[in-house]
N, C-alpha and C. Protein backbone atom coordinates (compact mmCIF):
# COMPACT_ATOMS: atom_id res chain seq x y z
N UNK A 1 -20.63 13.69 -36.50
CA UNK A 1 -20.83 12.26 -36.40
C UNK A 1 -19.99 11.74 -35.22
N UNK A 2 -20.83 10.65 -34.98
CA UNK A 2 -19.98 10.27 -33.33
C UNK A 2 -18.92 9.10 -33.97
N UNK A 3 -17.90 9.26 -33.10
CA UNK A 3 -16.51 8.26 -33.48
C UNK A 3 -16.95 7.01 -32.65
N UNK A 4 -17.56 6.20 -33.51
CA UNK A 4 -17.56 5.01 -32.04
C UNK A 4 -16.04 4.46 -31.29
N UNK A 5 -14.89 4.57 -31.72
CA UNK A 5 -13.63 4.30 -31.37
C UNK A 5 -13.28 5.34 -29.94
N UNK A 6 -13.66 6.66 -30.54
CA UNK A 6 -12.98 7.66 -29.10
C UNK A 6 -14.30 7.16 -27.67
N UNK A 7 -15.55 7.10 -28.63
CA UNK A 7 -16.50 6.48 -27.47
C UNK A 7 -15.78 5.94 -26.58
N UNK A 8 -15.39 4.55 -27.12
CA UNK A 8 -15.34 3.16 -26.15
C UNK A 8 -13.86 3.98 -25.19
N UNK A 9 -13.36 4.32 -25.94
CA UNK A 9 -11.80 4.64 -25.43
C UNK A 9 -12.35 6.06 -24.55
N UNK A 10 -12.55 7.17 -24.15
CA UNK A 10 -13.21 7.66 -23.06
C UNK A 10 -14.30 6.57 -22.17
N UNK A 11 -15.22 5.90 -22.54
CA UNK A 11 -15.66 5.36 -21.50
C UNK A 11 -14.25 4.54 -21.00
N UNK A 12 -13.79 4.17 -21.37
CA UNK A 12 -12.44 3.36 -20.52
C UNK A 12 -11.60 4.31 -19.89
N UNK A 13 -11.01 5.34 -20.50
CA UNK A 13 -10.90 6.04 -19.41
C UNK A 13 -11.36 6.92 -18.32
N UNK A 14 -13.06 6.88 -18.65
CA UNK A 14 -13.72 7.31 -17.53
C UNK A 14 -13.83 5.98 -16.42
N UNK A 15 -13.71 4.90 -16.93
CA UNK A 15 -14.42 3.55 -15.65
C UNK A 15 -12.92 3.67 -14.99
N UNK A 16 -11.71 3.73 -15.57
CA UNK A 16 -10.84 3.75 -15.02
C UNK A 16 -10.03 4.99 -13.73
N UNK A 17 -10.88 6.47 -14.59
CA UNK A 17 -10.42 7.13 -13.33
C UNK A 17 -11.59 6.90 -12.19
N UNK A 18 -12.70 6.15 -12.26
CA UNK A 18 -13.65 5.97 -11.68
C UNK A 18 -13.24 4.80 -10.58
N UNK A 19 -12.82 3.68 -11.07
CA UNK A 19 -12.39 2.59 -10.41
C UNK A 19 -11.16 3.08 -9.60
N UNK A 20 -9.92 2.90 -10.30
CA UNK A 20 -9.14 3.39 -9.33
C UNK A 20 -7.76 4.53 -9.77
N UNK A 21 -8.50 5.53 -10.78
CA UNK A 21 -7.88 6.64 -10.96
C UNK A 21 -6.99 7.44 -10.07
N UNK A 22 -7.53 7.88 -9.22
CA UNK A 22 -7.47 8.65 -7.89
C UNK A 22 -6.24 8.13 -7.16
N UNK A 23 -5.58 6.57 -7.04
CA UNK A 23 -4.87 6.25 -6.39
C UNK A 23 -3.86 5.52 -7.15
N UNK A 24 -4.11 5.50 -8.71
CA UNK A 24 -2.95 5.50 -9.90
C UNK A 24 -2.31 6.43 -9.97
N UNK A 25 -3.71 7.81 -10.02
CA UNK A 25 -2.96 9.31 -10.19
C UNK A 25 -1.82 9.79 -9.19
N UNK A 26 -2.10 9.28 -7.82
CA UNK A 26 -1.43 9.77 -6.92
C UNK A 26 0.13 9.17 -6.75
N UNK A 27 -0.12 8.01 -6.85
CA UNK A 27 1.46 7.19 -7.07
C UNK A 27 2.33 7.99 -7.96
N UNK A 28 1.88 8.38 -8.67
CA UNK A 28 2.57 9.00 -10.21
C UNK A 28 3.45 10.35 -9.24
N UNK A 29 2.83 10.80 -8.59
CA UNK A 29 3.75 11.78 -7.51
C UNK A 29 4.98 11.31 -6.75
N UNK A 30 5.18 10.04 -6.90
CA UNK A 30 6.54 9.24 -5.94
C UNK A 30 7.08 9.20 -7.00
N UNK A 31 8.79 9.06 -6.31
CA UNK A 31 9.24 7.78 -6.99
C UNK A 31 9.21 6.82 -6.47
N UNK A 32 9.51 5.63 -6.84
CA UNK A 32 9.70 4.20 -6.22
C UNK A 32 10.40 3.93 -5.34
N UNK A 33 11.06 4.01 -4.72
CA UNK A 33 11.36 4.09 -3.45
C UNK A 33 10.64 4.96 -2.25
N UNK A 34 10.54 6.18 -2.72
CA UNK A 34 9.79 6.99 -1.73
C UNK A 34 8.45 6.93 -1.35
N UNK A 35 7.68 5.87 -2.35
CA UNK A 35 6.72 5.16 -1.69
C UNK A 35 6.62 4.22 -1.33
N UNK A 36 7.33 3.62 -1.66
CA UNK A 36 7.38 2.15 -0.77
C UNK A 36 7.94 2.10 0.89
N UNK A 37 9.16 3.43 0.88
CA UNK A 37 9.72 3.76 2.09
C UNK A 37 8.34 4.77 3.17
N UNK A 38 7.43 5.25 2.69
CA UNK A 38 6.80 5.53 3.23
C UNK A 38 5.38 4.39 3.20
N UNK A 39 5.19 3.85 2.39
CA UNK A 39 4.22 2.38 2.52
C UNK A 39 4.87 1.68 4.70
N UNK A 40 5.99 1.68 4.10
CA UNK A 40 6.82 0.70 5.10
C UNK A 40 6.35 1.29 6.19
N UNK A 41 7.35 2.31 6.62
CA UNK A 41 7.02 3.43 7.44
C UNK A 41 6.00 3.52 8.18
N UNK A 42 4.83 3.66 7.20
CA UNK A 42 3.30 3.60 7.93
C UNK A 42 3.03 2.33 8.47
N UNK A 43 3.28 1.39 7.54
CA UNK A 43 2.82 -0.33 8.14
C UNK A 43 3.44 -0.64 9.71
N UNK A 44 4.92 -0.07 9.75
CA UNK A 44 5.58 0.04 10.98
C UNK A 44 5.12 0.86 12.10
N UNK A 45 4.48 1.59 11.83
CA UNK A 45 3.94 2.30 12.97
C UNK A 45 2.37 1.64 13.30
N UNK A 46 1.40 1.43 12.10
CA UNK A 46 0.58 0.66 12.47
C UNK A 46 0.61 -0.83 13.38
N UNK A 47 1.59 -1.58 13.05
CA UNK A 47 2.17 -2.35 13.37
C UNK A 47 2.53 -2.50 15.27
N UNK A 48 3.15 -1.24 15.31
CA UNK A 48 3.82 -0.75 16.48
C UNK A 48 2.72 -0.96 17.33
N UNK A 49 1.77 -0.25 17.20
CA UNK A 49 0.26 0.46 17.73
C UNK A 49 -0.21 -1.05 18.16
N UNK A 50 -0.62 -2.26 16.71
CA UNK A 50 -0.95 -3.14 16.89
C UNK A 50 -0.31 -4.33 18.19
N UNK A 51 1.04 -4.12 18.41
CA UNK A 51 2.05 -5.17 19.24
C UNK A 51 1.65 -4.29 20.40
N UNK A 52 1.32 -3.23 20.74
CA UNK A 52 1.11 -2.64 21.92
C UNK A 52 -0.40 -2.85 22.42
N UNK A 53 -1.14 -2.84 21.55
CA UNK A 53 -2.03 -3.24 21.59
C UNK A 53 -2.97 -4.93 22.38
N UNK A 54 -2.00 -5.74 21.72
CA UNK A 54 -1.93 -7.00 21.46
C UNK A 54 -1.06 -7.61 23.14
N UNK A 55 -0.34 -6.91 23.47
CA UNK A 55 0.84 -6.93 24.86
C UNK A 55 -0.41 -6.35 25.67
N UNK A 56 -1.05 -5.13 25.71
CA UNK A 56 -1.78 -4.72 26.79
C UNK A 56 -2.85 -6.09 27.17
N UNK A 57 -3.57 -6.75 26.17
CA UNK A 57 -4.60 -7.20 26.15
C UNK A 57 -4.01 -8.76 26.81
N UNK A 58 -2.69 -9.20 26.27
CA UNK A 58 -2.10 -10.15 26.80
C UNK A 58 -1.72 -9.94 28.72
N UNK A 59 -1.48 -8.94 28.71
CA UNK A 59 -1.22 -8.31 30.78
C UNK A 59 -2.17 -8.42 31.05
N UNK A 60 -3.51 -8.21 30.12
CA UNK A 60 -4.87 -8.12 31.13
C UNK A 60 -5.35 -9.75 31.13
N UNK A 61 -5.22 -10.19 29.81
CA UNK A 61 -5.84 -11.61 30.25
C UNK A 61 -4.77 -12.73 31.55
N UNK A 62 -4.07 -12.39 31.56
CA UNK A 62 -2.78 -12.77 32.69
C UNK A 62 -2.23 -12.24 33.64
N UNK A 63 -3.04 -11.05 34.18
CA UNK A 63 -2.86 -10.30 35.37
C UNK A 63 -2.70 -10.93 36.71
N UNK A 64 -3.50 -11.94 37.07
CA UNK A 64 -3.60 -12.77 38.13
C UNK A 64 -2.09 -13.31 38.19
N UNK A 65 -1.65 -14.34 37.04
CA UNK A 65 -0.64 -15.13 36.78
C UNK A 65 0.89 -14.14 36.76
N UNK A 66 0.93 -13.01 36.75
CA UNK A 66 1.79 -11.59 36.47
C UNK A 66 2.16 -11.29 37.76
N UNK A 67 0.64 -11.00 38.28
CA UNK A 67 0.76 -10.51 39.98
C UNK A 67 1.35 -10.95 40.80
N UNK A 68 1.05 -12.14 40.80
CA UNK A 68 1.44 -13.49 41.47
C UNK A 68 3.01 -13.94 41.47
N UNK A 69 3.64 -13.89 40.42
CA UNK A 69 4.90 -14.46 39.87
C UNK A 69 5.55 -12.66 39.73
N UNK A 70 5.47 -11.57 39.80
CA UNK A 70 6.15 -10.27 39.91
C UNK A 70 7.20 -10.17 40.94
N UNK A 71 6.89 -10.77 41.86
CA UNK A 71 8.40 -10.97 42.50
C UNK A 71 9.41 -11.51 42.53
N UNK A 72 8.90 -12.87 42.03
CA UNK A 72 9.93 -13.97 41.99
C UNK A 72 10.68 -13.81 40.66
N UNK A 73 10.27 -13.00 39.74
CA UNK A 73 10.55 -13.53 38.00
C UNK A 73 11.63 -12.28 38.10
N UNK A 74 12.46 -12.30 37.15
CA UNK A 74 13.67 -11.14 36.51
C UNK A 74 12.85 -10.08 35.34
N UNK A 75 12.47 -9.23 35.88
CA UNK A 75 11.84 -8.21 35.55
C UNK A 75 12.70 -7.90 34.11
N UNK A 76 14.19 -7.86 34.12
CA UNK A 76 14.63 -7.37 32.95
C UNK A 76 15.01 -8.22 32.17
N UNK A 77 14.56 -10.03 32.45
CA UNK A 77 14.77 -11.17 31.61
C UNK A 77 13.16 -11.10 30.85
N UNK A 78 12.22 -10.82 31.62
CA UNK A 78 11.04 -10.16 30.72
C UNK A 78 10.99 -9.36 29.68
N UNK A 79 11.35 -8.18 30.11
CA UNK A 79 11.78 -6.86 29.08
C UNK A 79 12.35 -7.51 27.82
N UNK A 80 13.45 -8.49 28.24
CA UNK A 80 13.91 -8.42 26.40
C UNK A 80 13.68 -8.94 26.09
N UNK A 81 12.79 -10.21 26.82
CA UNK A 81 12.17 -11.52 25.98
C UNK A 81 10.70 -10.49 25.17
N UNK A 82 9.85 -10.07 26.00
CA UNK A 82 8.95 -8.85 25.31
C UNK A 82 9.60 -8.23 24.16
N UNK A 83 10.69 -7.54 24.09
CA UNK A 83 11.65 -6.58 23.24
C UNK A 83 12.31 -7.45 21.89
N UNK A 84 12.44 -8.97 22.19
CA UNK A 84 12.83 -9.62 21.69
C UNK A 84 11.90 -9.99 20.26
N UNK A 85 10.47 -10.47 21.22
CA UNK A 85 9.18 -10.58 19.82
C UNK A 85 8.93 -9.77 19.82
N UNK A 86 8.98 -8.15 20.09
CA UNK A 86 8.46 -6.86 19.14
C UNK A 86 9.72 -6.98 18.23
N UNK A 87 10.80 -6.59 18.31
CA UNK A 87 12.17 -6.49 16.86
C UNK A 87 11.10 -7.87 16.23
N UNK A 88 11.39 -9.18 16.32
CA UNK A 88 11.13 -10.39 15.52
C UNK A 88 9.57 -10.21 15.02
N UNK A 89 8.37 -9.44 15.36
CA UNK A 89 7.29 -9.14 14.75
C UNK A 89 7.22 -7.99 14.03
N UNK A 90 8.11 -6.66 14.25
CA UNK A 90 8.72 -6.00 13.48
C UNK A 90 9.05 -6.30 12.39
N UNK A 91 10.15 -7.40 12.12
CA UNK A 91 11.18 -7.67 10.80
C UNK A 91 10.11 -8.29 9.87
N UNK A 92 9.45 -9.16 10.60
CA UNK A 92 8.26 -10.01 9.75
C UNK A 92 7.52 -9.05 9.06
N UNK A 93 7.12 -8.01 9.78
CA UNK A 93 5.71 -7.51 9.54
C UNK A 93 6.27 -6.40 8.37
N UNK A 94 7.24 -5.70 8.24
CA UNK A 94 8.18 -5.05 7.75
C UNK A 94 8.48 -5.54 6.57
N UNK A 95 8.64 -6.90 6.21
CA UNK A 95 9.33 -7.41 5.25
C UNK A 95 7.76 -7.34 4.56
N UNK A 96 6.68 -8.27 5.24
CA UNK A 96 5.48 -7.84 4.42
C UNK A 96 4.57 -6.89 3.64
N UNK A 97 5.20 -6.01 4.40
CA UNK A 97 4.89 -3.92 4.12
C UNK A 97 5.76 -3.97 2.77
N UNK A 98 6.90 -4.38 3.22
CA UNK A 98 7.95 -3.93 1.94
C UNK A 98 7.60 -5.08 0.47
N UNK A 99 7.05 -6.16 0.51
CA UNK A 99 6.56 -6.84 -0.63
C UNK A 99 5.85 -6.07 -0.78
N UNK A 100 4.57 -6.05 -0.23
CA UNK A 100 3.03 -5.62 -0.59
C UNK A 100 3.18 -4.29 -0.97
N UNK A 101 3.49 -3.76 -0.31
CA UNK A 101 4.06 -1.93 -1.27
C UNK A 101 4.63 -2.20 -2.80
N UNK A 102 5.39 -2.73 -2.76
CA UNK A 102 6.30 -3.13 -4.09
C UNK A 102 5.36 -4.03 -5.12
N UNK A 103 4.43 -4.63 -4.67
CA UNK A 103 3.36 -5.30 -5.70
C UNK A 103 2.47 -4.00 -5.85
N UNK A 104 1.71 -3.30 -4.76
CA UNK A 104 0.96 -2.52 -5.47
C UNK A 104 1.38 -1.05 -6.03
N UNK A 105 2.58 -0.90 -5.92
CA UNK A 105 3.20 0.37 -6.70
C UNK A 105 3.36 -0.43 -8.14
N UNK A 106 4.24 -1.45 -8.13
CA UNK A 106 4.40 -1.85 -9.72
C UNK A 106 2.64 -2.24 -10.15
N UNK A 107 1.92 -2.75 -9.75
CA UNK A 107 0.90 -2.87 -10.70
C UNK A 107 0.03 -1.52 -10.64
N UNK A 108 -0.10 -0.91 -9.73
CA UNK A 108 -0.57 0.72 -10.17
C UNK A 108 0.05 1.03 -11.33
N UNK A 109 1.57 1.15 -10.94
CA UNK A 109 1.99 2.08 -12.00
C UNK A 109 2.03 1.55 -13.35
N UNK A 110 2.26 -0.20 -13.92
CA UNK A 110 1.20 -0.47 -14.62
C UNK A 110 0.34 -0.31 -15.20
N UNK A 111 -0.62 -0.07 -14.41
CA UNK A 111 -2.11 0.54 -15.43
C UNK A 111 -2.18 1.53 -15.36
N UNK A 112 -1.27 2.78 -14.76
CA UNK A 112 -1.62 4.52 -14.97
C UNK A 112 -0.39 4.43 -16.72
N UNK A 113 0.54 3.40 -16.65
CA UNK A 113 0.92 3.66 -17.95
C UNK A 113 0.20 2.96 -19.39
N UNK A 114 -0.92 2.11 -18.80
CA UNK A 114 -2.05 1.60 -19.79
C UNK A 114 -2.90 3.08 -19.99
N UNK A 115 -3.37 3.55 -19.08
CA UNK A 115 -3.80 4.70 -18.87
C UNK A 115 -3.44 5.96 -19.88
N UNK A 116 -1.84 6.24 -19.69
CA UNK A 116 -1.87 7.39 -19.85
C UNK A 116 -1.06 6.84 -21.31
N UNK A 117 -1.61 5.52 -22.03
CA UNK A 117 -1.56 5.32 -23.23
C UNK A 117 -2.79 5.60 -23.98
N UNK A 118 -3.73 5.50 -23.16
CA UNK A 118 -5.14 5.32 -23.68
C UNK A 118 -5.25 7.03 -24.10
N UNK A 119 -4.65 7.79 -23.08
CA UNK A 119 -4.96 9.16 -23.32
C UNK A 119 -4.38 9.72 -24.43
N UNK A 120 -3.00 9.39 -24.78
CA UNK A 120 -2.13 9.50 -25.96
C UNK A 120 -2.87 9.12 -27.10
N UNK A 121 -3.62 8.01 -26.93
CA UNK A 121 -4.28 7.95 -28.36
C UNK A 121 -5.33 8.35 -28.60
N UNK A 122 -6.21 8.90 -27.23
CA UNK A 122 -7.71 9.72 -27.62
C UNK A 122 -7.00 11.32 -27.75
N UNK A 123 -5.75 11.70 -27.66
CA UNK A 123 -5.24 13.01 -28.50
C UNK A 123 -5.04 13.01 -29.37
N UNK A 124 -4.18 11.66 -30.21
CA UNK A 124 -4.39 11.53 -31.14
C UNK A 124 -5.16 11.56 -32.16
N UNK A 125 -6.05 10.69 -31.91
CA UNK A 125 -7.75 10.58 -32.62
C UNK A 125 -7.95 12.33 -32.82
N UNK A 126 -8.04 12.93 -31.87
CA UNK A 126 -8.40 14.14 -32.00
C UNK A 126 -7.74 15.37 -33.05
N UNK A 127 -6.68 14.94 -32.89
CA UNK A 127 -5.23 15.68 -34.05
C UNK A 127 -5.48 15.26 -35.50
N UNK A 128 -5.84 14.13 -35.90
CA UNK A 128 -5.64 13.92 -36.63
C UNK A 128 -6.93 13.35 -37.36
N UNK A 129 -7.80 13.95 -38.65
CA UNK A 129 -9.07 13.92 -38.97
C UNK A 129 -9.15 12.65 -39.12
N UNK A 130 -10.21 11.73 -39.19
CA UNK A 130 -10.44 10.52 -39.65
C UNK A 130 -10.28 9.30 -38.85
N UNK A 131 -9.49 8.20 -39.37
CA UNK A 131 -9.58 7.18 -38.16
C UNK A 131 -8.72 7.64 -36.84
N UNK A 132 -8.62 6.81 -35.97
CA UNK A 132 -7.99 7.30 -34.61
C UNK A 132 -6.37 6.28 -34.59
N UNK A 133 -6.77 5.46 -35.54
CA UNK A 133 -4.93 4.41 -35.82
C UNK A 133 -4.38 4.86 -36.56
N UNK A 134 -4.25 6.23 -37.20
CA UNK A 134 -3.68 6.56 -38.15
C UNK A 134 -2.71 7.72 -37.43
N UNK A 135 -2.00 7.30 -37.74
CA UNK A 135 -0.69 8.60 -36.60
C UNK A 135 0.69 8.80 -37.35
């Protein structure tokens, strides 16, 4: 006879490793810090890529105005004013990596421990003949 209780409780934990199993499961391999320090990490280098990115495209739309003013201007009063908003888009962008990591590690890990409650009690159910709340 079918348990309608273990039913519902496997389909939930099938929609769940379905939805977002795969990247609950994987968190469960850190600890908390060591993913968030590598969350960061990555955002910082993406980041990096992006300000370089963002600077090239700024020289090209202002090349004329660059060319023009390259002699007269302090080449190394440039540099750190440039150097100045990469650190200050850095710290920003950094601090945002480091929230947003820290929200989605705690609510992952959250529901892999809803999760790997759900599993505790479809072993249960299984151990023990009859209803599945009886433990």
């Amino acid at each position: 006879m079918i348990n309608a209780e273990r039913t519902r409780l496997m389909a939930r934990l099938a929609a769940f490793e379905e939805r977002e199993g795969r990247d609950a499961l994987a968190i469960a391999e850190y600890y908390r810090r060591d993913y968030i320090g590598a969350q960061v990490l990555m955002g910082l280098v993406c980041g990096t890529i992006a300000f370089v990115i963002a600077l090239v495209l700024y020289v090209f739309y202002y090349m004329e105005d660059l060319m023009q003013a390259i002699f007269t201007m302090d080449l190394m009063l440039f540099a750190r004013d440039i150097l100045l908003v990469y650190l200050g888009f850095d710290i920003v962008y950094g601090i945002i990596c480091y929230l947003y990591a820290t929200y989605q590690y705690d609510r992952k890990r959250r529901r892999l421990k809803g999760y790997l409650g759900d599993m505790k009690e479809l072993y249960h159910s299984y151990k023990t003949p009859g209803d599945s709340k009886k433990r």
